[in-house]
Every structure is written in structure tokens, then in C-alpha cells.
PDB file of N, CA and C in Angstrom:
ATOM      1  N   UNK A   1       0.817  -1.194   0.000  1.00  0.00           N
ATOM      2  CA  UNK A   1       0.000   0.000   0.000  1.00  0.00           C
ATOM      3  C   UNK A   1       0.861   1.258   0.000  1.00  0.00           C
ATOM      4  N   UNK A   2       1.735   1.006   0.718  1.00  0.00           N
ATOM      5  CA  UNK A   2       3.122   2.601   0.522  1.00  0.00           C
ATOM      6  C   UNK A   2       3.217   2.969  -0.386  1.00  0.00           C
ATOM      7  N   UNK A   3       3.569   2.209  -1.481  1.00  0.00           N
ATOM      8  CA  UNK A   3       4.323   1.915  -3.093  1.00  0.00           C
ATOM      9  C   UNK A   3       3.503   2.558  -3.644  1.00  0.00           C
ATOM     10  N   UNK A   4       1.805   2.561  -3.568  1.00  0.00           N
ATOM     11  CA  UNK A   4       0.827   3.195  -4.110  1.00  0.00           C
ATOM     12  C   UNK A   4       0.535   4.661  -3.701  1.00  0.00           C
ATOM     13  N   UNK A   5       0.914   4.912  -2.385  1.00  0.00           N
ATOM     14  CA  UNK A   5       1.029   6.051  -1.920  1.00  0.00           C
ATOM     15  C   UNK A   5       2.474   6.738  -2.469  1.00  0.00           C
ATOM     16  N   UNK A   6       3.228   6.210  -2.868  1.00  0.00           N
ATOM     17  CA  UNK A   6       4.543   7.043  -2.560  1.00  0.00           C
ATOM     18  C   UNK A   6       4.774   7.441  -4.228  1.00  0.00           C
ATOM     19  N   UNK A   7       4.143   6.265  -5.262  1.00  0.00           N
ATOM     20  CA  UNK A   7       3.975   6.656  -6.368  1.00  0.00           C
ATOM     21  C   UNK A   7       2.588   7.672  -6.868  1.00  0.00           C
ATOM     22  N   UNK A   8       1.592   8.247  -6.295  1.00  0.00           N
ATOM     23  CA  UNK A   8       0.686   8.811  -6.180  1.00  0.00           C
ATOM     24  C   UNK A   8       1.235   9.829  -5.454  1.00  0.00           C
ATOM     25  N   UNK A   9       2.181  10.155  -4.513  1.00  0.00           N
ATOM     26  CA  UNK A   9       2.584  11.791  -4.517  1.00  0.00           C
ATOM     27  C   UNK A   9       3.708  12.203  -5.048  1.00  0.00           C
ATOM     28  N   UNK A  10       4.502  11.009  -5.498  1.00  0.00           N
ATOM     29  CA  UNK A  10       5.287  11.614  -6.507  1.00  0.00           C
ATOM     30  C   UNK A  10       4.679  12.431  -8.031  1.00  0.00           C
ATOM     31  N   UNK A  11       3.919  11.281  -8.543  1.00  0.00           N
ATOM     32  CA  UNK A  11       3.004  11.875  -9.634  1.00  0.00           C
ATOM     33  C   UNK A  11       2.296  13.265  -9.421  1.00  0.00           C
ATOM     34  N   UNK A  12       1.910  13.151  -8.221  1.00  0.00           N
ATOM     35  CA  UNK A  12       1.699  14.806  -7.776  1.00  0.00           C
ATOM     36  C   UNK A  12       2.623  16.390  -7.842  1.00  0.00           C
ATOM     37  N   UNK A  13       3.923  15.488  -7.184  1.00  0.00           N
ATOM     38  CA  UNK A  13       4.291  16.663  -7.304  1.00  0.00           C
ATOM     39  C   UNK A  13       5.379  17.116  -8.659  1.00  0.00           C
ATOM     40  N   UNK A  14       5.063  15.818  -9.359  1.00  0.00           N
ATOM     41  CA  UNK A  14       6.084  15.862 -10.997  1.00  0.00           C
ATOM     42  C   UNK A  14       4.200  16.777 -11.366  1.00  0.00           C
ATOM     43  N   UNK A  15       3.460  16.902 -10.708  1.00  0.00           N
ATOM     44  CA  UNK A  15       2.393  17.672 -11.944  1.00  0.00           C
ATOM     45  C   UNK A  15       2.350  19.017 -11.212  1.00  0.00           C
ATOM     46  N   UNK A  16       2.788  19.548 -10.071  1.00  0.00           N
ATOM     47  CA  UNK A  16       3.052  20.871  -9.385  1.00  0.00           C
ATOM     48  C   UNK A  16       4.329  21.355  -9.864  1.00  0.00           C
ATOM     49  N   UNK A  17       5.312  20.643 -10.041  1.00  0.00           N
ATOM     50  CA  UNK A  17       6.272  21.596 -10.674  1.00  0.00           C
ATOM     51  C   UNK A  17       6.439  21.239 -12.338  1.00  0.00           C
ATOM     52  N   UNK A  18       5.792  20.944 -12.622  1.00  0.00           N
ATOM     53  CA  UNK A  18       5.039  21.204 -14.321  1.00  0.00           C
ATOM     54  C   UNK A  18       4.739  22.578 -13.878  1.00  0.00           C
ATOM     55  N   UNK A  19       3.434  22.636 -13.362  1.00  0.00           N
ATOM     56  CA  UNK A  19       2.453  23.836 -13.339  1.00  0.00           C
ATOM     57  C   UNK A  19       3.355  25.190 -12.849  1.00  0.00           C
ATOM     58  N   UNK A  20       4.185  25.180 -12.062  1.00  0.00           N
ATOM     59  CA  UNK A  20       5.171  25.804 -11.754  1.00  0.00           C
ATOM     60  C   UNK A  20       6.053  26.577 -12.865  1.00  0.00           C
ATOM     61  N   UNK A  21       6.824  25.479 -13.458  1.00  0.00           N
ATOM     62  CA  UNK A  21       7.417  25.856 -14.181  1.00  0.00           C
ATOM     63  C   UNK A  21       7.083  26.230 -15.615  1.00  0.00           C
ATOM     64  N   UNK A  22       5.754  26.010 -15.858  1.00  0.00           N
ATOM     65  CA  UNK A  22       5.226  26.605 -17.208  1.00  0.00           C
ATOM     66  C   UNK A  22       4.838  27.917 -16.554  1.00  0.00           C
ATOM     67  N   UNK A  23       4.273  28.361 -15.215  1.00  0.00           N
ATOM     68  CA  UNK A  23       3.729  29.909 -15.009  1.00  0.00           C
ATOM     69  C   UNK A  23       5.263  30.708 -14.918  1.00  0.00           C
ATOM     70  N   UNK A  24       6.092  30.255 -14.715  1.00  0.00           N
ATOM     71  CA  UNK A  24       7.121  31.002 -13.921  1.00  0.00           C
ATOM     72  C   UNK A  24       8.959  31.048 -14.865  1.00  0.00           C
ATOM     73  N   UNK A  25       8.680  29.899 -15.670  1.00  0.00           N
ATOM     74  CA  UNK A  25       9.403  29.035 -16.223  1.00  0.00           C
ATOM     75  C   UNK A  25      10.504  28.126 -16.089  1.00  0.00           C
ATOM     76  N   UNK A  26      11.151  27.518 -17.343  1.00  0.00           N
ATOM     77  CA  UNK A  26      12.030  26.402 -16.962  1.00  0.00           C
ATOM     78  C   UNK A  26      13.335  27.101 -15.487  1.00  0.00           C
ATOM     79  N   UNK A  27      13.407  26.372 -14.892  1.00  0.00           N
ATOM     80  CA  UNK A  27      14.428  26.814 -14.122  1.00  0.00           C
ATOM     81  C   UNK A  27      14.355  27.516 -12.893  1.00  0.00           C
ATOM     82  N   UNK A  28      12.643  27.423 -12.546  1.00  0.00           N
ATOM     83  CA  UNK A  28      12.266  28.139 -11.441  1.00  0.00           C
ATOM     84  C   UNK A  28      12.180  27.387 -10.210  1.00  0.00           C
ATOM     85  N   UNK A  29      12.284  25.639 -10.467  1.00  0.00           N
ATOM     86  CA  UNK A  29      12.514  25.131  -9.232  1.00  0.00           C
ATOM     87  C   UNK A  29      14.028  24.426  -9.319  1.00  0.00           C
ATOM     88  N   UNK A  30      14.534  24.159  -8.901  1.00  0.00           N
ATOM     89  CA  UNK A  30      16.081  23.990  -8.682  1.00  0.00           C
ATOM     90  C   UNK A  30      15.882  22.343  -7.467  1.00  0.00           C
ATOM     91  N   UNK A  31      16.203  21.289  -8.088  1.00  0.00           N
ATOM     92  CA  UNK A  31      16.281  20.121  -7.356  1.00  0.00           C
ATOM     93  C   UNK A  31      17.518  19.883  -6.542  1.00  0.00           C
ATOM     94  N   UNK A  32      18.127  19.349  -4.983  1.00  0.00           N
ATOM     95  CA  UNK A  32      19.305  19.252  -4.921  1.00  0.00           C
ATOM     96  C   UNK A  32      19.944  17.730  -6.003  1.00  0.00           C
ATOM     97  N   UNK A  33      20.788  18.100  -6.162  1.00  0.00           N
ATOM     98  CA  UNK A  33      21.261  17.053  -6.390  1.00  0.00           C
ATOM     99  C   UNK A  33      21.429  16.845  -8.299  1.00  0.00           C
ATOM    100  N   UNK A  34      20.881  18.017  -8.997  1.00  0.00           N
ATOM    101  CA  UNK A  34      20.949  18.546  -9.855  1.00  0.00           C
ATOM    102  C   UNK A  34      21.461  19.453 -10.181  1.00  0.00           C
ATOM    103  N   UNK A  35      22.447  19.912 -11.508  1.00  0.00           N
ATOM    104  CA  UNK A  35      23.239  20.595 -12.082  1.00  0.00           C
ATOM    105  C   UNK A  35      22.313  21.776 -12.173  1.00  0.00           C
ATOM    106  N   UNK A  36      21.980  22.741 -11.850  1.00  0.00           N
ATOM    107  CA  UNK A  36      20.846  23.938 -12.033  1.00  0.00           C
ATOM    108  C   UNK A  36      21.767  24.973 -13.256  1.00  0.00           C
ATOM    109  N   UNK A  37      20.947  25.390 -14.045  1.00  0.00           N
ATOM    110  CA  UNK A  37      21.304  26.375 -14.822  1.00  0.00           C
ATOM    111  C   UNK A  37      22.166  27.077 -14.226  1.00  0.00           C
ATOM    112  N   UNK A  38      21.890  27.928 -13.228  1.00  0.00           N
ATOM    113  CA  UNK A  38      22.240  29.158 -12.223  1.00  0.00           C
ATOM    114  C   UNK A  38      24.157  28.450 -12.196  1.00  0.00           C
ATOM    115  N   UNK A  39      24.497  27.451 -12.114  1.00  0.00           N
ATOM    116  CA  UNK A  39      25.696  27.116 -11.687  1.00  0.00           C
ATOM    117  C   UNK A  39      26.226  27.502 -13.334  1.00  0.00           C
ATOM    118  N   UNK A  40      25.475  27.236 -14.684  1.00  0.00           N
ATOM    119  CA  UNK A  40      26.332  27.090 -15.355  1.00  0.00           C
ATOM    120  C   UNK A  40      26.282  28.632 -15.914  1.00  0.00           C
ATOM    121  N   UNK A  41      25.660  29.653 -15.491  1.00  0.00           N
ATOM    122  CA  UNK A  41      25.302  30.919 -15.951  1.00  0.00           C
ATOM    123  C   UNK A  41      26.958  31.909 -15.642  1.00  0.00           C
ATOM    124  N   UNK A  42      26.827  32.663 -16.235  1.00  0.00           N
ATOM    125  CA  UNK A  42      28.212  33.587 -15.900  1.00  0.00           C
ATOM    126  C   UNK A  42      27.693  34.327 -14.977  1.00  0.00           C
ATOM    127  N   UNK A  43      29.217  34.773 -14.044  1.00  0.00           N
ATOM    128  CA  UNK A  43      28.495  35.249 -13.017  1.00  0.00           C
ATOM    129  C   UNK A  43      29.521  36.462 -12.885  1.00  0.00           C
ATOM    130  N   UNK A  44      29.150  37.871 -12.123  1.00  0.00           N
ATOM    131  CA  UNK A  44      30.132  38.962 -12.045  1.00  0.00           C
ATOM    132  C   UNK A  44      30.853  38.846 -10.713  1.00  0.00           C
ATOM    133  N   UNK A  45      31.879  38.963  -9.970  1.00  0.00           N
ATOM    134  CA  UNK A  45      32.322  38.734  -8.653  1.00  0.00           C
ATOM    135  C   UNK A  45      31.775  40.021  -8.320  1.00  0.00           C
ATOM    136  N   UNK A  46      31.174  39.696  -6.824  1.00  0.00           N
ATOM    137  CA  UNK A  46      31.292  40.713  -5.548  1.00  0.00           C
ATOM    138  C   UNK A  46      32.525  41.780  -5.165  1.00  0.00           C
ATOM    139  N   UNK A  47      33.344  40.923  -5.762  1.00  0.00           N
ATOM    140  CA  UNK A  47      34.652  41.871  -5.321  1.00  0.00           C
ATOM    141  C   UNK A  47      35.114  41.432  -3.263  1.00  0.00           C
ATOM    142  N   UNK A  48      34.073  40.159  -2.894  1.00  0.00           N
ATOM    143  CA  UNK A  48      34.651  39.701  -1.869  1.00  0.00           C
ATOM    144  C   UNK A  48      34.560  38.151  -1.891  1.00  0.00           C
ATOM    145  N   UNK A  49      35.641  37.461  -1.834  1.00  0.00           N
ATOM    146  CA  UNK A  49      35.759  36.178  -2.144  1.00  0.00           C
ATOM    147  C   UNK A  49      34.779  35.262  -1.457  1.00  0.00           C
ATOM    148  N   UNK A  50      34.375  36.006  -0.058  1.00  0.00           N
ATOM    149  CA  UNK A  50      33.971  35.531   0.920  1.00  0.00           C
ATOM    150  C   UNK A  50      32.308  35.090   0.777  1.00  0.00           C
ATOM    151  N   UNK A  51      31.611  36.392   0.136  1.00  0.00           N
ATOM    152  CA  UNK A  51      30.351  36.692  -0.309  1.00  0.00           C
ATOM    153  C   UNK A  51      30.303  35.736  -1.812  1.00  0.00           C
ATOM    154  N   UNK A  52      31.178  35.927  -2.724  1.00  0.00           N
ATOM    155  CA  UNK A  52      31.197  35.190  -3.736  1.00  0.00           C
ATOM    156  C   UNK A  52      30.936  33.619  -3.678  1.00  0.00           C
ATOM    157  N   UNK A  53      31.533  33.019  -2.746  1.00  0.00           N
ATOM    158  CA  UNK A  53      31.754  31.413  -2.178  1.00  0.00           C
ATOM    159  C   UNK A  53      30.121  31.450  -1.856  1.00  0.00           C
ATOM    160  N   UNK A  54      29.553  32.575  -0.571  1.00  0.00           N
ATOM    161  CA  UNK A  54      28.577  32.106   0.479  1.00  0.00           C
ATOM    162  C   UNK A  54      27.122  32.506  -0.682  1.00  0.00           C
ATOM    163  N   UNK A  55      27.551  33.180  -1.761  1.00  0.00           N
ATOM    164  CA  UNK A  55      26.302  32.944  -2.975  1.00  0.00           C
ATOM    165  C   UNK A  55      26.283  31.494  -3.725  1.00  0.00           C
ATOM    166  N   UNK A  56      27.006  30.950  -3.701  1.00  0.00           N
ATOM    167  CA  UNK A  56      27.126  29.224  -4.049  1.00  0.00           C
ATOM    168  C   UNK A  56      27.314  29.442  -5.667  1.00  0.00           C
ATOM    169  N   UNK A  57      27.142  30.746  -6.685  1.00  0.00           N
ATOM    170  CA  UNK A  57      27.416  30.749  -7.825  1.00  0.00           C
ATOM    171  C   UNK A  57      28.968  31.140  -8.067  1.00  0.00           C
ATOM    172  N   UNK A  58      29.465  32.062  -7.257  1.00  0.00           N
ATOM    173  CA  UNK A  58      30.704  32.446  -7.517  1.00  0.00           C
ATOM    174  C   UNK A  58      30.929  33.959  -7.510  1.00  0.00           C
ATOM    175  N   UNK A  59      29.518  34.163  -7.310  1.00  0.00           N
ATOM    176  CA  UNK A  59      29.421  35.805  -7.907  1.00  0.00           C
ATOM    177  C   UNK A  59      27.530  35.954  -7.967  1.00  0.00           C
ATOM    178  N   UNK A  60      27.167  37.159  -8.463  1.00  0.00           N
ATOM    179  CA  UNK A  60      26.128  37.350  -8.963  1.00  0.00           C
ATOM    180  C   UNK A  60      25.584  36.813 -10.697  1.00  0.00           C
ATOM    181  N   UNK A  61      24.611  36.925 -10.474  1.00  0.00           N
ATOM    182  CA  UNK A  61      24.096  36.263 -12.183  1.00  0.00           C
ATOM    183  C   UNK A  61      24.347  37.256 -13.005  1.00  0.00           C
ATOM    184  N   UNK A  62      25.183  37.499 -14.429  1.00  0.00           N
ATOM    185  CA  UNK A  62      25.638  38.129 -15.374  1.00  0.00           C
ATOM    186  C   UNK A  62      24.266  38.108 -15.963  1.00  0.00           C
ATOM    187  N   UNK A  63      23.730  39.490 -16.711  1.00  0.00           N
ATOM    188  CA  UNK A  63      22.441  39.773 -17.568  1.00  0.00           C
ATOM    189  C   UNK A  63      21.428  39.346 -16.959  1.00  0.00           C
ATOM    190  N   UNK A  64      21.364  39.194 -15.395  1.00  0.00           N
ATOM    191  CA  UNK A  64      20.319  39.580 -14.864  1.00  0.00           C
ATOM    192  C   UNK A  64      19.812  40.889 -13.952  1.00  0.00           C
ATOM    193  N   UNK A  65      18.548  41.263 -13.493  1.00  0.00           N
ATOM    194  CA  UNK A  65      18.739  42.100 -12.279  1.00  0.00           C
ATOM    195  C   UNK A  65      18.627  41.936 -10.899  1.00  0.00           C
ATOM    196  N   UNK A  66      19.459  41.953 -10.030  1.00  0.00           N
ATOM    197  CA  UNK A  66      19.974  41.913  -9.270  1.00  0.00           C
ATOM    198  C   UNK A  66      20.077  42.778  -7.798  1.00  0.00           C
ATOM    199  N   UNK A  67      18.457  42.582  -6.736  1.00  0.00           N
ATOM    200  CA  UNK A  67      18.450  43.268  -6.229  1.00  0.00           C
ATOM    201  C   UNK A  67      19.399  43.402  -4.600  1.00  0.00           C
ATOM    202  N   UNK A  68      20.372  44.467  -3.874  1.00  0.00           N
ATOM    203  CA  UNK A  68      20.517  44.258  -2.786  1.00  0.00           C
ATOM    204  C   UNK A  68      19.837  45.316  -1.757  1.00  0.00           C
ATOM    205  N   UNK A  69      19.131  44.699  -0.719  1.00  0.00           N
ATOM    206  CA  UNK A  69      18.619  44.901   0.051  1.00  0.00           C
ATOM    207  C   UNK A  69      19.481  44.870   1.423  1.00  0.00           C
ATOM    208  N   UNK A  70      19.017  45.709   2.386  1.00  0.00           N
ATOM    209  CA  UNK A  70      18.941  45.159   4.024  1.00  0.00           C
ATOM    210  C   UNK A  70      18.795  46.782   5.172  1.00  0.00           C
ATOM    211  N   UNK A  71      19.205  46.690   6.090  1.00  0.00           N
ATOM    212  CA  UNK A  71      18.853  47.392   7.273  1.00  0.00           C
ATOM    213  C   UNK A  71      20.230  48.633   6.356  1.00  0.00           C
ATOM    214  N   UNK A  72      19.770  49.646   7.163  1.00  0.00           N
ATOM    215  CA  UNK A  72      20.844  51.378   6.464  1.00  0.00           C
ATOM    216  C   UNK A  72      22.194  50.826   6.934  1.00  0.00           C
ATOM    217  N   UNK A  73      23.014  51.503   6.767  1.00  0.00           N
ATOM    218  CA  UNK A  73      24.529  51.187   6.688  1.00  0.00           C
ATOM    219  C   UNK A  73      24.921  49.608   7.071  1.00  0.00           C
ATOM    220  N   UNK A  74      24.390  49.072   5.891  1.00  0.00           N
ATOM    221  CA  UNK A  74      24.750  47.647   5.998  1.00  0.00           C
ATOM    222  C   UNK A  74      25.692  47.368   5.162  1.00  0.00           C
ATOM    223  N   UNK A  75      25.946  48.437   3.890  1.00  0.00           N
ATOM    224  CA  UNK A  75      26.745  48.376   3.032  1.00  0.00           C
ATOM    225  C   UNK A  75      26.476  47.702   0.953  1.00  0.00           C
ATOM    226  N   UNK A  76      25.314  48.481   1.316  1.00  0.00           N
ATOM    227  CA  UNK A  76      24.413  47.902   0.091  1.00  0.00           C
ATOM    228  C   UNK A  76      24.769  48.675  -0.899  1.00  0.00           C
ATOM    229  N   UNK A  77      25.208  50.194  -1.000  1.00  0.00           N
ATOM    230  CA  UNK A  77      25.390  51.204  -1.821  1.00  0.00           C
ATOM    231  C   UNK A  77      27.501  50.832  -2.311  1.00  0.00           C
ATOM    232  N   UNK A  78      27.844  49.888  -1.135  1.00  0.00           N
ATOM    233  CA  UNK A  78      29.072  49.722  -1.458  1.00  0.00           C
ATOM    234  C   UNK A  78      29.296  48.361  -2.436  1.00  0.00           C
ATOM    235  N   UNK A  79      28.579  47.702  -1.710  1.00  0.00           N
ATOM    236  CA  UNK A  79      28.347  46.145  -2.266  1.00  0.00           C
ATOM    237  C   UNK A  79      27.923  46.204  -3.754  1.00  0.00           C
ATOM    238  N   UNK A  80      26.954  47.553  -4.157  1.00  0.00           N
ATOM    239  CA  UNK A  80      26.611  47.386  -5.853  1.00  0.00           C
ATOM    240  C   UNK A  80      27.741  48.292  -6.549  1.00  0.00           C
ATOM    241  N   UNK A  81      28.284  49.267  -5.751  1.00  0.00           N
ATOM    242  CA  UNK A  81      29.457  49.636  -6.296  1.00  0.00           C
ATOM    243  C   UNK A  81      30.361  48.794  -7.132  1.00  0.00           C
ATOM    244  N   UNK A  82      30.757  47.743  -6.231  1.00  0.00           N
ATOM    245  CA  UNK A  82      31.893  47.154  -6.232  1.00  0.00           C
ATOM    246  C   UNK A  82      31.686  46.072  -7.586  1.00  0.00           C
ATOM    247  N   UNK A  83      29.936  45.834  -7.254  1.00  0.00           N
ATOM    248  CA  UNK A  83      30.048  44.596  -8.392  1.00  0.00           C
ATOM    249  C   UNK A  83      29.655  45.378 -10.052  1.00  0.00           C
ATOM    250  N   UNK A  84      29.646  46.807  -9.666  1.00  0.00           N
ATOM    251  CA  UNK A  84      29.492  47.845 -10.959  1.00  0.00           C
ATOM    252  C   UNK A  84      30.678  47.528 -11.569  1.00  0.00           C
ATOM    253  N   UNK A  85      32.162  47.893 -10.573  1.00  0.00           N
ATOM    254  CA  UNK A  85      33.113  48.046 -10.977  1.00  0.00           C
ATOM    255  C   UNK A  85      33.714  46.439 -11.636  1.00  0.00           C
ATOM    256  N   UNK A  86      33.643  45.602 -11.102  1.00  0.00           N
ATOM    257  CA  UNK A  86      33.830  44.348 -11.833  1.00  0.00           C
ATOM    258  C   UNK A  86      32.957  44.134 -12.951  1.00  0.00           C
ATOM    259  N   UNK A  87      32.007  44.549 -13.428  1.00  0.00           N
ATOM    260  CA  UNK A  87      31.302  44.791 -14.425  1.00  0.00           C
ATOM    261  C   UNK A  87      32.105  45.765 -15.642  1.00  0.00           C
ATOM    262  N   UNK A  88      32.889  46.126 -15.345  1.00  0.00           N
ATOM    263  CA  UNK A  88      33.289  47.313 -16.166  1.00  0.00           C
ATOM    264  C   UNK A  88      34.470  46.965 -16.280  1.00  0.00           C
ATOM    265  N   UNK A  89      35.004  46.366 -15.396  1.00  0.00           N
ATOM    266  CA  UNK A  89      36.772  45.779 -16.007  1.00  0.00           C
ATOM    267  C   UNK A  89      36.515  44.598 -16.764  1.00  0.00           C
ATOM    268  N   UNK A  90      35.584  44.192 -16.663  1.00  0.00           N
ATOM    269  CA  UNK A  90      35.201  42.862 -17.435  1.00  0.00           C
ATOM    270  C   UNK A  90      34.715  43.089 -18.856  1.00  0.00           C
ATOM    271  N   UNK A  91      34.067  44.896 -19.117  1.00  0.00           N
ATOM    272  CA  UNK A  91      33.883  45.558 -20.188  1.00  0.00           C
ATOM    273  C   UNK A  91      32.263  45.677 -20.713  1.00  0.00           C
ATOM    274  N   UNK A  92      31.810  45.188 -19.471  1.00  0.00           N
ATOM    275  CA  UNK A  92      30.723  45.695 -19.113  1.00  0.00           C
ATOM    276  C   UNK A  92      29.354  46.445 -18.803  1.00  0.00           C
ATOM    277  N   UNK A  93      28.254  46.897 -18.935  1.00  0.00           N
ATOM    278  CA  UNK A  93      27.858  48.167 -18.978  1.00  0.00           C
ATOM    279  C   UNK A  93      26.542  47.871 -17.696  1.00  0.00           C
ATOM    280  N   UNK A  94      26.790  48.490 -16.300  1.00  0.00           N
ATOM    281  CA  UNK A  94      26.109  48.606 -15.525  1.00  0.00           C
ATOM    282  C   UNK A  94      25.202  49.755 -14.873  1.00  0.00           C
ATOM    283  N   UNK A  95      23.725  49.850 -14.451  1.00  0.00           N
ATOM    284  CA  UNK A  95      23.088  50.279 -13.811  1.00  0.00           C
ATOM    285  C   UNK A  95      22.975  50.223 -12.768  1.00  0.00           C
ATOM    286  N   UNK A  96      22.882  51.601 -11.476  1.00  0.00           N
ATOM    287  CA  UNK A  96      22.760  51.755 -10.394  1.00  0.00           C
ATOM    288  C   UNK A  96      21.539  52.726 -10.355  1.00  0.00           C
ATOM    289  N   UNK A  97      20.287  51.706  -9.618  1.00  0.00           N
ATOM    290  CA  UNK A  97      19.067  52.644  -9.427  1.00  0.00           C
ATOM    291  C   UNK A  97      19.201  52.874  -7.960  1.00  0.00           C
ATOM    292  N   UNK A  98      18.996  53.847  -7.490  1.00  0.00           N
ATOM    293  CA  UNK A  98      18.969  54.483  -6.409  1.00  0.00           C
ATOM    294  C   UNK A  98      17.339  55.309  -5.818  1.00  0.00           C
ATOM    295  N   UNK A  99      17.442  53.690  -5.805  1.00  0.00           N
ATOM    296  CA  UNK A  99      15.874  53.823  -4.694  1.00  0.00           C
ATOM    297  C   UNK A  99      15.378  54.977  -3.685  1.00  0.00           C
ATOM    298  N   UNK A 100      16.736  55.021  -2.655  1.00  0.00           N
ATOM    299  CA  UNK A 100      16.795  55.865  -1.577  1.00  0.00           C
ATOM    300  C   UNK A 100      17.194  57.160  -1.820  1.00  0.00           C
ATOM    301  N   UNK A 101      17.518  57.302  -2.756  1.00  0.00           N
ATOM    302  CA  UNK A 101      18.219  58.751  -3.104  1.00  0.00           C
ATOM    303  C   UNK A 101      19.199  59.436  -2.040  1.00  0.00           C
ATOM    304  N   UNK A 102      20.235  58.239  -2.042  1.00  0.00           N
ATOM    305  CA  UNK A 102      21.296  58.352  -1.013  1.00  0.00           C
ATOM    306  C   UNK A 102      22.783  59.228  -2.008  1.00  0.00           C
ATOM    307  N   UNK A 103      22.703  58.880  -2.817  1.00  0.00           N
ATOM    308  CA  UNK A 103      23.956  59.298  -3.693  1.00  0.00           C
ATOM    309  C   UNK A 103      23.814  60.467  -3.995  1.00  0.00           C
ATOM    310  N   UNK A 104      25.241  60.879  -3.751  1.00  0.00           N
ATOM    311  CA  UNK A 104      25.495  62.242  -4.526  1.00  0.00           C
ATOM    312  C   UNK A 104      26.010  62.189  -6.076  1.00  0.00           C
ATOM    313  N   UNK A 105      25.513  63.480  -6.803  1.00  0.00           N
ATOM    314  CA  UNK A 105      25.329  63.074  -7.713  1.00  0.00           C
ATOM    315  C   UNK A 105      26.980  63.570  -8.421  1.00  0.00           C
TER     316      UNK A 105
END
């Protein structure tokens, strides 16, 4: 009786991430134990080895957008700096929107 159960929510949830991934698309659920796009995507460094490693890509996703968030002087205005500037030695062409209207101009 398991076998019938265990193949009846598998079938379930191979038909939830169907439905998933046609609203949202390919690549929106990420299995462990699978090679995910995201690993094979280019990625820009942080400019800290440390942050680079603890994103599990190496860096941020190249030609995507890329939001950083968190609490005021956390270092968010430095952190997109930095990955501007690796963007640009790499030859690059980056945007900085400035939500807060913290920057001088």
C-alpha cells in the first residue's frame, strides 16, 4: 500500500512543478542534487571572495537584475558599487538605481 502512496505523490508533485514551471518558467525550481542552470550561468564577482563562495554561484548572475537589500549602513550602496566596478573591467555596462536617493550626484 506505501508503493501506491509514494507513487501517487510523486506523480503529484512531478504535476506541481510542471504547473510551476510553465507559469514562472524552466528553471524556477532547482532540485538538490541537480546541475541547475544558475551554476552554469556567468556570473560577475562581488569583489569579496567571501560573499562570492557564500552565494554558491561564484558571484552574482551576469544579464540579470539583481536586487541588494537590508537594514541602512549595511553596506548595500558599497556592495553594488563594487560589483558595478567588476562589471566594467570585465567591459561591461552597468546600472545603479537608487531607490533611496542616497547618492550624490
Amino acid at each position: 500500500m506505501a508503493n501506491g502512496t509514494d507513487k501517487d505523490k510523486q506523480a503529484a508533485l512531478e504535476i506541481a512543478l510542471a504547473h510551476i514551471e510553465k507559469d514562472y518558467g524552466k528553471g524556477a525550481v532547482m532540485r538538490l542534487g541537480e546541475i541547475s542552470q544558475l551554476l552554469m550561468t556567468e556570473v560577475i564577482s562581488t569583489g569579496s571572495l567571501a560573499l562570492d563562495v557564500a552565494l554558491g554561484a561564484g558571484g552574482v548572475p551576469k544579464g540579470r537584475v539583481t536586487e541588494i537589500f537590508g537594514a541602512e549602513s549595511a553596506g548595500k550602496s558599497t556592495l553594488a558599487i563594487h560589483i558595478m566596478a567588476e562589471t566594467q573591467k570585465a567591459g561591461g555596462i552597468a546600472a545603479y538605481i537608487d531607490v533611496e536617493h542616497a547618492m550624490d550626484p
